[in-house]
Structure formats: structure tokens, C-alpha cells
Protein backbone atom coordinates (compact mmCIF):
# COMPACT_ATOMS: atom_id res chain seq x y z
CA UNK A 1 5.10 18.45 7.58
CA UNK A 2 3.14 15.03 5.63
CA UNK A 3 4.30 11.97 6.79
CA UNK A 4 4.75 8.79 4.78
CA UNK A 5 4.02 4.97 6.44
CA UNK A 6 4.37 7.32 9.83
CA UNK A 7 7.42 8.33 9.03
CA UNK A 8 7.91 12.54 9.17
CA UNK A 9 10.14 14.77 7.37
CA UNK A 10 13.21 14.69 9.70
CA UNK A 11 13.29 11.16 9.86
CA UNK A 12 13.18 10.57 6.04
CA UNK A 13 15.53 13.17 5.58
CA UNK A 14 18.32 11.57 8.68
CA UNK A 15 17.53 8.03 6.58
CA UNK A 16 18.13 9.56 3.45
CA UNK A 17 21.76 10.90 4.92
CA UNK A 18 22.44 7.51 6.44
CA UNK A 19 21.99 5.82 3.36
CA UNK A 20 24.15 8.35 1.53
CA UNK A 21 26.98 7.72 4.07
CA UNK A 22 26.95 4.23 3.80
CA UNK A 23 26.56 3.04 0.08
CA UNK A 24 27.69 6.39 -1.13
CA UNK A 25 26.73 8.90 -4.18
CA UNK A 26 27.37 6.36 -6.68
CA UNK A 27 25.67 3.82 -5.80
CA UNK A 28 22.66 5.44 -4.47
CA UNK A 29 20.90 5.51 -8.41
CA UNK A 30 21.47 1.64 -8.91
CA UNK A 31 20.29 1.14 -5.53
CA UNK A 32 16.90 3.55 -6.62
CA UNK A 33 16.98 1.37 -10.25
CA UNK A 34 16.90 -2.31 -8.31
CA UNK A 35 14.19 -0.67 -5.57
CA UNK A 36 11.70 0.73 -8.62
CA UNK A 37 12.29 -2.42 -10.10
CA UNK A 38 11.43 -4.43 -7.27
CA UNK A 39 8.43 -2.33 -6.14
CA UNK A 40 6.96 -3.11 -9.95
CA UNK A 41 7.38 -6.58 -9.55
CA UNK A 42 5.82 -6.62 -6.35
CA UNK A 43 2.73 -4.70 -8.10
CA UNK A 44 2.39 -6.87 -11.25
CA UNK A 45 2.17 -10.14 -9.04
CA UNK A 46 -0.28 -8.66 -6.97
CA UNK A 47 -2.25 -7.87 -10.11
CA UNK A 48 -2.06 -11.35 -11.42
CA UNK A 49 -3.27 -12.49 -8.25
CA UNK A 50 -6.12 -10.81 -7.89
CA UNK A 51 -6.96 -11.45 -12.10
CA UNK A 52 -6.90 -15.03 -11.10
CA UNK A 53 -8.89 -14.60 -7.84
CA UNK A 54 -11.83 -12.86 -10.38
CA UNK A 55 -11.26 -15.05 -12.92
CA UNK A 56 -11.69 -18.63 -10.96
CA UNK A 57 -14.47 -16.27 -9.04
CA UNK A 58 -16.40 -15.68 -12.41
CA UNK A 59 -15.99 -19.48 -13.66
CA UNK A 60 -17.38 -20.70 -10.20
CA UNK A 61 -20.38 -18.32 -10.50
CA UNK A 62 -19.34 -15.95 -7.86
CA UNK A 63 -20.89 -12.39 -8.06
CA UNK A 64 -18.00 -10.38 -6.73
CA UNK A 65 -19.90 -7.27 -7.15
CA UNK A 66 -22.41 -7.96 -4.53
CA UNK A 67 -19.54 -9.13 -2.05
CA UNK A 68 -17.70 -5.79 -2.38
CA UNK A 69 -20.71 -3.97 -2.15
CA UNK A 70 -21.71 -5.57 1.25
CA UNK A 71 -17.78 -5.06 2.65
CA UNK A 72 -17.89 -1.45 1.20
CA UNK A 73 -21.38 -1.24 3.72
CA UNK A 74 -19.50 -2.68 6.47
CA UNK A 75 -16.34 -0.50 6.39
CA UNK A 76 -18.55 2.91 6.22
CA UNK A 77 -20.40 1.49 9.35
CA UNK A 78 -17.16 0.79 11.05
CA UNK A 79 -16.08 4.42 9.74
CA UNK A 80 -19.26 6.13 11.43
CA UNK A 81 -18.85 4.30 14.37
CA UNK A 82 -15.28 5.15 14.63
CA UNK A 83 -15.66 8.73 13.66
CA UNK A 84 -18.27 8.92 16.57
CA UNK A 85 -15.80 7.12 19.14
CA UNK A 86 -12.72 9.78 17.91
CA UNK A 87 -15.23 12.67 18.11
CA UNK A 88 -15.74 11.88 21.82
CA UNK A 89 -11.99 11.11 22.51
């Protein structure tokens, strides 16, 4: 069975049913309507943050390009390494 944020099929299921019991059938699609809500307002701010982190990065003459080229580098050397470390484990 996949499992979401380490959480397995079971377990979603038994929260879903817990939920249900306490706020009910009816009130489990406003409940949905204010999450999805919530979850898009989480993802527009963190869009307008990172516009304004690019845009005050282009006006101060920052390449961005080169910096997330040389983390992209780093995090596949970290990857090999730990790929190595698991393959021995």
C-alpha cells in the first residue's frame, strides 16, 4: 500500500473514520471546502515569497541560476554518497 507524509493506508483510512464520527457527514464537505481553501492560500504566499526573493535577487545583481546550479551539484553528491551508504546497510 503507498503511503502519504508516512502515513499508510490503515491509518488514513482509521483517521478518515475518526473524523467522520466526530464532526459528522455534514460537515465533513465544509470542513474539505475551508482545508482546500487554506492549503491554496498557503501555496499563493509561498509563491509571492519566493517572486520577491527573485525579484530583490535580480535588482541586487544576483545570478540565481548559478546558485541553484551549484546546490543542485551538492544534493546529487549527497545522493551518491547516500545511495552508497544505504547500498551497504
Amino acid at each position: 500500500m503507498p503511503m502519504y507524509l508516512f502515513i499508510s493506508g490503515p491509518e488514513i483510512l482509521f483517521i478518515g473514520l475518526v473524523v467522520l464520527l466526530v464532526f459528522g457527514a455534514d460537515k465533513i464537505p465544509e470542513i474539505s471546502k475551508g482545508l482546500g481553501k487554506s492549503i491554496r492560500a498557503v501555496k499563493d504566499a509561498t509563491e509571492e515569497v519566493k517572486s520577491e526573493i527573485k525579484k530583490s535577487a535580480k535588482s541586487n545583481g544576483v545570478d540565481t541560476e548559478s546558485i541553484k546550479k551549484d546546490i543542485d551539484d551538492v544534493k546529487d553528491k549527497i545522493d551518491e554518497i547516500g545511495g552508497s551508504i544505504k547500498r551497504k546497510l
